[in-house]
C-alpha atoms as a PDB file:
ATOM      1  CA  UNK A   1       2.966 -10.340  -2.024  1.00  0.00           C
ATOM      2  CA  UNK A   2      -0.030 -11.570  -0.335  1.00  0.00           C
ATOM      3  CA  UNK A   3      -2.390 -14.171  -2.266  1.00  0.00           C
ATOM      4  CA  UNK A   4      -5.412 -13.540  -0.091  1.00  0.00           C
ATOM      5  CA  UNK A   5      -7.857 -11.133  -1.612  1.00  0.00           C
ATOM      6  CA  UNK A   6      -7.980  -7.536  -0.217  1.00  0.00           C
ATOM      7  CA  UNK A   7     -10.819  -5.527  -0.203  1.00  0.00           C
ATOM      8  CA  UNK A   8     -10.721  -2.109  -2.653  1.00  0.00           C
ATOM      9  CA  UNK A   9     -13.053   0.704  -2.415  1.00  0.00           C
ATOM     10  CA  UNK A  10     -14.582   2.495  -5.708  1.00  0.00           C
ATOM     11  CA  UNK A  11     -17.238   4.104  -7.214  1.00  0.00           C
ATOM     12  CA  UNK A  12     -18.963   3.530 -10.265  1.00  0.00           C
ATOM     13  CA  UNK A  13     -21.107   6.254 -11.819  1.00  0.00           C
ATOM     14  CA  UNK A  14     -21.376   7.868  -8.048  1.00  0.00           C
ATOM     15  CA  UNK A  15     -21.626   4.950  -6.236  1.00  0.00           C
ATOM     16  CA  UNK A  16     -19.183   3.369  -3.546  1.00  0.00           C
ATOM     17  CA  UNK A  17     -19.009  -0.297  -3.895  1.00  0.00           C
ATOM     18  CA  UNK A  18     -15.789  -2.769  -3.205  1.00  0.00           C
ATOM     19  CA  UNK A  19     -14.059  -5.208  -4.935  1.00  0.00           C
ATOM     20  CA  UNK A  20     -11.705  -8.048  -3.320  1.00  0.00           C
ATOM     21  CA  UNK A  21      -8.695  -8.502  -5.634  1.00  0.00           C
ATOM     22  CA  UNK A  22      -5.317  -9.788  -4.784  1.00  0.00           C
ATOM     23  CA  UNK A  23      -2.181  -7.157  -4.731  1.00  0.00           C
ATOM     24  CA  UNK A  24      -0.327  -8.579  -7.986  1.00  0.00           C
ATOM     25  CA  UNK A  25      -4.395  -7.757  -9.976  1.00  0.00           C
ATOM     26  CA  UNK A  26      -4.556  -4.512  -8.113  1.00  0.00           C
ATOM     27  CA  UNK A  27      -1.232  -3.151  -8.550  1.00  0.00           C
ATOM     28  CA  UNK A  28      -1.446  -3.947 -12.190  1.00  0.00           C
ATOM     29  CA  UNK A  29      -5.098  -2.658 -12.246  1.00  0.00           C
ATOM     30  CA  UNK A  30      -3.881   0.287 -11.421  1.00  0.00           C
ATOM     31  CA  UNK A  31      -1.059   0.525 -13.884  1.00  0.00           C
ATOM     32  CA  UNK A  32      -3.334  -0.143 -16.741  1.00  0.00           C
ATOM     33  CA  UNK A  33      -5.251   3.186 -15.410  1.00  0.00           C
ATOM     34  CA  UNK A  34      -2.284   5.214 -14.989  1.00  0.00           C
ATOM     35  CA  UNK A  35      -0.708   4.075 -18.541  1.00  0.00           C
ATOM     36  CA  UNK A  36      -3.898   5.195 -20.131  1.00  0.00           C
ATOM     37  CA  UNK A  37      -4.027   8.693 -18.003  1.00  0.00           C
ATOM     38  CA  UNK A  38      -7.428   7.487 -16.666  1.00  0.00           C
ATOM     39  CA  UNK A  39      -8.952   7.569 -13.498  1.00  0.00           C
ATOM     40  CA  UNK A  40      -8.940   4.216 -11.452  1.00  0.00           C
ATOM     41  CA  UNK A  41     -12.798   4.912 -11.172  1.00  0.00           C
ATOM     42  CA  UNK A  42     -13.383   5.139 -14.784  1.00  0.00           C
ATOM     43  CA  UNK A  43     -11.474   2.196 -15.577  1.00  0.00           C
ATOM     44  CA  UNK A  44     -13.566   0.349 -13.793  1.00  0.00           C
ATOM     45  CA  UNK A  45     -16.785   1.722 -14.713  1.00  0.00           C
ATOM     46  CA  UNK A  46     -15.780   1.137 -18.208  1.00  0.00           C
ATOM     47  CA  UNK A  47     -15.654  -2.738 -17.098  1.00  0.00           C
ATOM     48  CA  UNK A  48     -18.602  -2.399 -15.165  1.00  0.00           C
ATOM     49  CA  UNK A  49     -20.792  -1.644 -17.567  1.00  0.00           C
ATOM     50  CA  UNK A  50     -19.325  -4.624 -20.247  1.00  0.00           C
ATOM     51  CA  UNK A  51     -18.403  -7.363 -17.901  1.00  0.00           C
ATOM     52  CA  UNK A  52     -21.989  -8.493 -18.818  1.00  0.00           C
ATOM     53  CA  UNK A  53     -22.980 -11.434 -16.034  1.00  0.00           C
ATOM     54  CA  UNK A  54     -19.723 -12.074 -14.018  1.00  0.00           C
ATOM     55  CA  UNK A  55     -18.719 -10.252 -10.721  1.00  0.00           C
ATOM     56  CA  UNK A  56     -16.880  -7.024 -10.986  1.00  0.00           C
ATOM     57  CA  UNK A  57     -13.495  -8.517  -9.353  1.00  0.00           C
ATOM     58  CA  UNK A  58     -13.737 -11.190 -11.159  1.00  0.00           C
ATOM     59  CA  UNK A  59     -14.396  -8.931 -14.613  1.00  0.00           C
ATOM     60  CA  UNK A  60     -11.219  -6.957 -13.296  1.00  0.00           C
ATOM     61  CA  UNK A  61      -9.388 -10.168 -12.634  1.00  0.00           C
ATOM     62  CA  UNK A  62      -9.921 -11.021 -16.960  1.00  0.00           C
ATOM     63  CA  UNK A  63      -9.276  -7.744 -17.489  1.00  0.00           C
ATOM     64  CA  UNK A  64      -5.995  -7.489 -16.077  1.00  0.00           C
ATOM     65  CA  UNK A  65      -5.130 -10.809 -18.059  1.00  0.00           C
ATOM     66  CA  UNK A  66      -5.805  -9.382 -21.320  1.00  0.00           C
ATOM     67  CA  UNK A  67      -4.241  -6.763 -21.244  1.00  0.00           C
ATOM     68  CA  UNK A  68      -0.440  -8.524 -20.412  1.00  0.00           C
ATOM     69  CA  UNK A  69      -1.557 -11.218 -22.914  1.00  0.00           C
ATOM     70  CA  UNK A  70      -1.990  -8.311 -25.464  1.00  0.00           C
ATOM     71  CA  UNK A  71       1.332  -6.888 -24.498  1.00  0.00           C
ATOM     72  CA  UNK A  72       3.173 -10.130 -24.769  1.00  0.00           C
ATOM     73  CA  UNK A  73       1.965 -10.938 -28.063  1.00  0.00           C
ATOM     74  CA  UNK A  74       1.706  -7.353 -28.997  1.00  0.00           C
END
């Protein structure tokens, strides 16, 4: 597991941008998509367009958290 950030292509609403996430957030990132049948893409448009004034990774990053906190607890 490498905790340097690696950079991840994707595109939101047609255009390419990357975020720089660390394995353990992207793997699970893309869990979270593949659990809810949803495009990786999509996801992340959908947190793109609430994550308000943070950076995307970072919005990704919170995202991830929430969602094993909710399953934890859940």
């Amino acid at each position: 597991m490498s905790a340097r950030p690696v950079k991840h292509s994707l595109t939101l609403r047609g255009h390419r941008t990357s975020v720089s996430l660390e394995d353990v957030f992207w793997r699970e990132f893309r869990r979270i998509a593949d659990a809810r049948g949803q495009p990786l893409n999509q996801l992340a448009a959908e947190i793109d367009a609430a994550r308000g004034d943070i950076g995307l990774a970072s919005a990704i990053r919170v995202f991830v958290l929430k969602d094993a906190l909710d399953r934890a607890t859940g």
